[in-house]
Every structure is written in structure tokens, then in C-alpha cells.
Protein backbone atom coordinates (compact mmCIF):
# COMPACT_ATOMS: atom_id res chain seq x y z
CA UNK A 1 -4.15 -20.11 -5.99
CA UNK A 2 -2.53 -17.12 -4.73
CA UNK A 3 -2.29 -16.61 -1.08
CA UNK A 4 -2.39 -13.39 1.12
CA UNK A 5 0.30 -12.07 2.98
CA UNK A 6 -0.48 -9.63 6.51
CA UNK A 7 1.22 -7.58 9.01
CA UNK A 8 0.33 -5.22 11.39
CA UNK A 9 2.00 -2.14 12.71
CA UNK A 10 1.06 0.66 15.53
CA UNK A 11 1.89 4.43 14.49
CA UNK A 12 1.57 7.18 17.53
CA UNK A 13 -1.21 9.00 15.49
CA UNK A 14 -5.02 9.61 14.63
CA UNK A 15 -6.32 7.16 12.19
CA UNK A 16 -6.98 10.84 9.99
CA UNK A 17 -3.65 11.69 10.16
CA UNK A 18 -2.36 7.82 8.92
CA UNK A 19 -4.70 8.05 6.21
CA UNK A 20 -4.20 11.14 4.67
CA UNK A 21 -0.45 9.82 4.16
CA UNK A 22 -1.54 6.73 2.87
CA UNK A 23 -4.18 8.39 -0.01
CA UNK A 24 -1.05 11.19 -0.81
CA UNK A 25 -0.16 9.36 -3.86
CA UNK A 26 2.20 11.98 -5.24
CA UNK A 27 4.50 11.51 -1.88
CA UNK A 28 4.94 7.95 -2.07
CA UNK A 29 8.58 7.87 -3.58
CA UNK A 30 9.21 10.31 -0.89
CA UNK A 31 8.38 7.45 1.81
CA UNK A 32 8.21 3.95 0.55
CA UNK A 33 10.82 2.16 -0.68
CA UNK A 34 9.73 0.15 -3.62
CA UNK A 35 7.38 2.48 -5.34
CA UNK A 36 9.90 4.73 -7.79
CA UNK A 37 6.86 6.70 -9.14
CA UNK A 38 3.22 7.25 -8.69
CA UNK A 39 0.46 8.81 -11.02
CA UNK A 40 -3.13 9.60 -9.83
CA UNK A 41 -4.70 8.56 -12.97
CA UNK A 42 -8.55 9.03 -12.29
CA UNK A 43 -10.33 10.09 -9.40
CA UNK A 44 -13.52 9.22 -7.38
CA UNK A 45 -16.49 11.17 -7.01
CA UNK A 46 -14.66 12.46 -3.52
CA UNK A 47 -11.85 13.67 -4.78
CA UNK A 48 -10.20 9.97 -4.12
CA UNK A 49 -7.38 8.03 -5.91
CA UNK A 50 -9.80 5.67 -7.80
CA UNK A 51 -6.83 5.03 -10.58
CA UNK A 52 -3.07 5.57 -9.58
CA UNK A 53 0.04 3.69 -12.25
CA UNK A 54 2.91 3.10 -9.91
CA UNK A 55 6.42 1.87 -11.29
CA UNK A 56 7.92 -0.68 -8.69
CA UNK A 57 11.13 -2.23 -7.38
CA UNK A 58 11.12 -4.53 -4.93
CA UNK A 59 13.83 -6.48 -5.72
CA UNK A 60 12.72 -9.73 -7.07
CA UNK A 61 9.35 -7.90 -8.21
CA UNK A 62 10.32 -4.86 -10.56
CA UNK A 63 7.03 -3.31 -12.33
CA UNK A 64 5.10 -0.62 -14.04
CA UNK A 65 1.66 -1.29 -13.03
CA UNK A 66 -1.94 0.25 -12.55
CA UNK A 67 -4.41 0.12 -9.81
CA UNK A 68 -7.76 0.23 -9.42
CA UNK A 69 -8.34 1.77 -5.66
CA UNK A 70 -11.85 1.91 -3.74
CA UNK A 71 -12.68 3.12 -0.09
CA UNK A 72 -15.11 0.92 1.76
CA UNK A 73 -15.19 3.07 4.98
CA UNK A 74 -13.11 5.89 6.15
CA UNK A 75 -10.38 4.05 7.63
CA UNK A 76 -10.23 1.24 5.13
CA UNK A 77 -8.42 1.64 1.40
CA UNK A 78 -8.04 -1.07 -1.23
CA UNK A 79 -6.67 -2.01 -4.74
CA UNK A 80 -6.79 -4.71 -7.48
CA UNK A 81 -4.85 -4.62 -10.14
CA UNK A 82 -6.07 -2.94 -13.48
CA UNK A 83 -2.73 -3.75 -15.44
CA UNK A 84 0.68 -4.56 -14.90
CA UNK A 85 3.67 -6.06 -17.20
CA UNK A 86 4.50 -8.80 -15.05
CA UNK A 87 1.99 -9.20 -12.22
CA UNK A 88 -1.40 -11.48 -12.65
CA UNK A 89 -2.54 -9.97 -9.13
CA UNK A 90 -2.02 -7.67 -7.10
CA UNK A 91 -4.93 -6.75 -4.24
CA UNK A 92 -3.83 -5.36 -0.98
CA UNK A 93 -5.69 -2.68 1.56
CA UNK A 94 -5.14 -1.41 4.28
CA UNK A 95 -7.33 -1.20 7.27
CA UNK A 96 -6.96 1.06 10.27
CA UNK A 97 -8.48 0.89 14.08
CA UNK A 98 -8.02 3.51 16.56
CA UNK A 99 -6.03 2.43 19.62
CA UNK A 100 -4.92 4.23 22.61
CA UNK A 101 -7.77 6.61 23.05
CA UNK A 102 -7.98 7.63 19.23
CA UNK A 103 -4.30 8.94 19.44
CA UNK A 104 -2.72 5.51 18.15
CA UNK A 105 -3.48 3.80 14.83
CA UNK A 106 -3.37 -0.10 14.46
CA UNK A 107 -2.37 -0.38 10.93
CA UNK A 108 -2.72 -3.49 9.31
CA UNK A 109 -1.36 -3.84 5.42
CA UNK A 110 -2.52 -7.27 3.89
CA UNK A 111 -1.12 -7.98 0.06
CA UNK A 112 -1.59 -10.67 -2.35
CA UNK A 113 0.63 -10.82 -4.91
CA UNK A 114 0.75 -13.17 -8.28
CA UNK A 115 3.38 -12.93 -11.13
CA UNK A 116 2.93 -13.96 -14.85
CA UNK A 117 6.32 -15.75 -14.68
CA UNK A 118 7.39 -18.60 -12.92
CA UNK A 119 8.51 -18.09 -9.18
CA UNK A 120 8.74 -20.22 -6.01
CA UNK A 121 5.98 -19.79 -3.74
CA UNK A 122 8.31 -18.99 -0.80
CA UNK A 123 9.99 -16.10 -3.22
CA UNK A 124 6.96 -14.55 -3.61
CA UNK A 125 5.72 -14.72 -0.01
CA UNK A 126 9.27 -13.19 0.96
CA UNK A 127 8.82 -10.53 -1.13
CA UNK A 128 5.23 -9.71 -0.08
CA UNK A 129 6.45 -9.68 3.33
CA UNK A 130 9.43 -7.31 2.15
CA UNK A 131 6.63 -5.14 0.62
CA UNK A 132 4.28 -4.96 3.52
CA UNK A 133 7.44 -4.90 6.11
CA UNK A 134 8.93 -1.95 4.24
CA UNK A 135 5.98 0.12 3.57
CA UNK A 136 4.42 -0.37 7.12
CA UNK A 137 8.24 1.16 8.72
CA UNK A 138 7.86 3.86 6.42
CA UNK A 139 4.13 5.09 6.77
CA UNK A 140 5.46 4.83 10.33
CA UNK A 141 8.24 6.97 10.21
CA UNK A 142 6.34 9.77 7.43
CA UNK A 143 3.43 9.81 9.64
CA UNK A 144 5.70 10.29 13.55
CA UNK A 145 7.76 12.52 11.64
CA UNK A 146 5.30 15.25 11.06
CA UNK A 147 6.19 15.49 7.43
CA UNK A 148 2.45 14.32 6.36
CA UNK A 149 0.60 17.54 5.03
């Protein structure tokens, strides 16, 4: 059974601003530094990702994979995996809470990841964590930096 992976992350911004980096598909090899390319593949009735292939490396976990996104609330985003070469799961979301008056966002980036091969559970918590630690620094820094529009 394949267990979840969380971390948490403040970023000196509205939880509008933070989001409208995070559903900017087309920028993500721009910021993050696992995904190598992204594809908005379908789209919602909103306008939303609702299908986006992204090609991955993350070291131990190296991928071309699609994922199936959804938006339960304005400040919350999350996937499952549609298909994927070597992953058996992947959900995540992320889930933001205004802090600070509005003017600070609590980001908090929960994964679970499962591969079709063999691999130690440790391994793959590490490199959850690697995900989630590296993508949280760099929402950060694209979002501060003013670069997000």
C-alpha cells in the first residue's frame, strides 16, 4: 500500500497569485526542476488543465506520464495518474490557506507516488520528498520573483 508523502511551505503572496503559477502548465520547465516538459492535453469546462502529459526526471524516478487534474475549490488542485511508463500511482494536490492577512500563502504539496518496478520503500519516500521539497522552493521563488503572469 502506497503511502503519502507532505510538506508545507509559506510564499509572501495572495493565494490568486500562487495559484495561477501552479495551473501555468506551459511554464513549468521554466520553474520546477524535475518536470522537462508539460502538455495541456484537455481542458475543463473553465478553461482548466483537466489533462496535462508531463515528461519527468527526478533522479531515481525518470518518466513520461499523463495526468488527470480536477479543482475541488479555488485554492485546492489535484491529480491521479491517467498513464505513465513506469509509475502505478501518482496522486498529489496541492492545497492553499491564506495567512498573514491574505498577503501570505500556506502552501502545502502532498504526493503519493508508486512505481511498476521494484524499489525500497525508503527510495521512494526520498524521492517524493525530493519532489515535493524541490517543487515547493521553486513555486516559491517563481511566485516572490514576480515572474508569474
Amino acid at each position: 500500500m502506497a503511502e503519502h508523502t507532505s510538506s508545507s511551505i509559506t510564499i509572501e503572496a495572495t493565494p490568486a497569485q500562487v495559484m495561477a503559477v501552479i495551473a501555468d502548465f506551459d511554464r513549468y520547465p521554466e520553474w520546477t526542476g524535475e518536470v522537462k516538459q508539460a502538455e495541456v492535453l484537455e481542458k475543463d469546462e473553465q478553461g482548466r488543465a483537466a489533462k496535462v502529459r508531463l515528461v519527468l526526471d527526478a533522479g531515481a524516478i525518470k518518466d513520461d506520464h499523463t495526468l488527470n487534474y480536477s479543482w475541488p475549490g479555488e485554492n485546492v488542485v489535484a491529480w491521479s495518474l491517467h498513464k505513465s511508463q513506469m509509475l502505478r500511482q501518482l496522486d498529489g494536490s496541492y492545497s492553499l490557506a491564506p495567512v498573514a492577512g491574505g498577503q501570505h500563502t500556506e502552501v502545502t504539496y502532498q504526493l503519493t507516488v508508486d512505481v511498476k518496478i521494484p524499489m525500497l520503500g525508503m527510495i521512494k519516500r526520498k524521492a517524493e520528498k525530493v519532489i515535493i521539497d524541490r517543487a515547493l522552493d521553486g513555486l516559491k521563488k517563481r511566485v516572490e520573483s514576480g515572474l508569474a503572469s
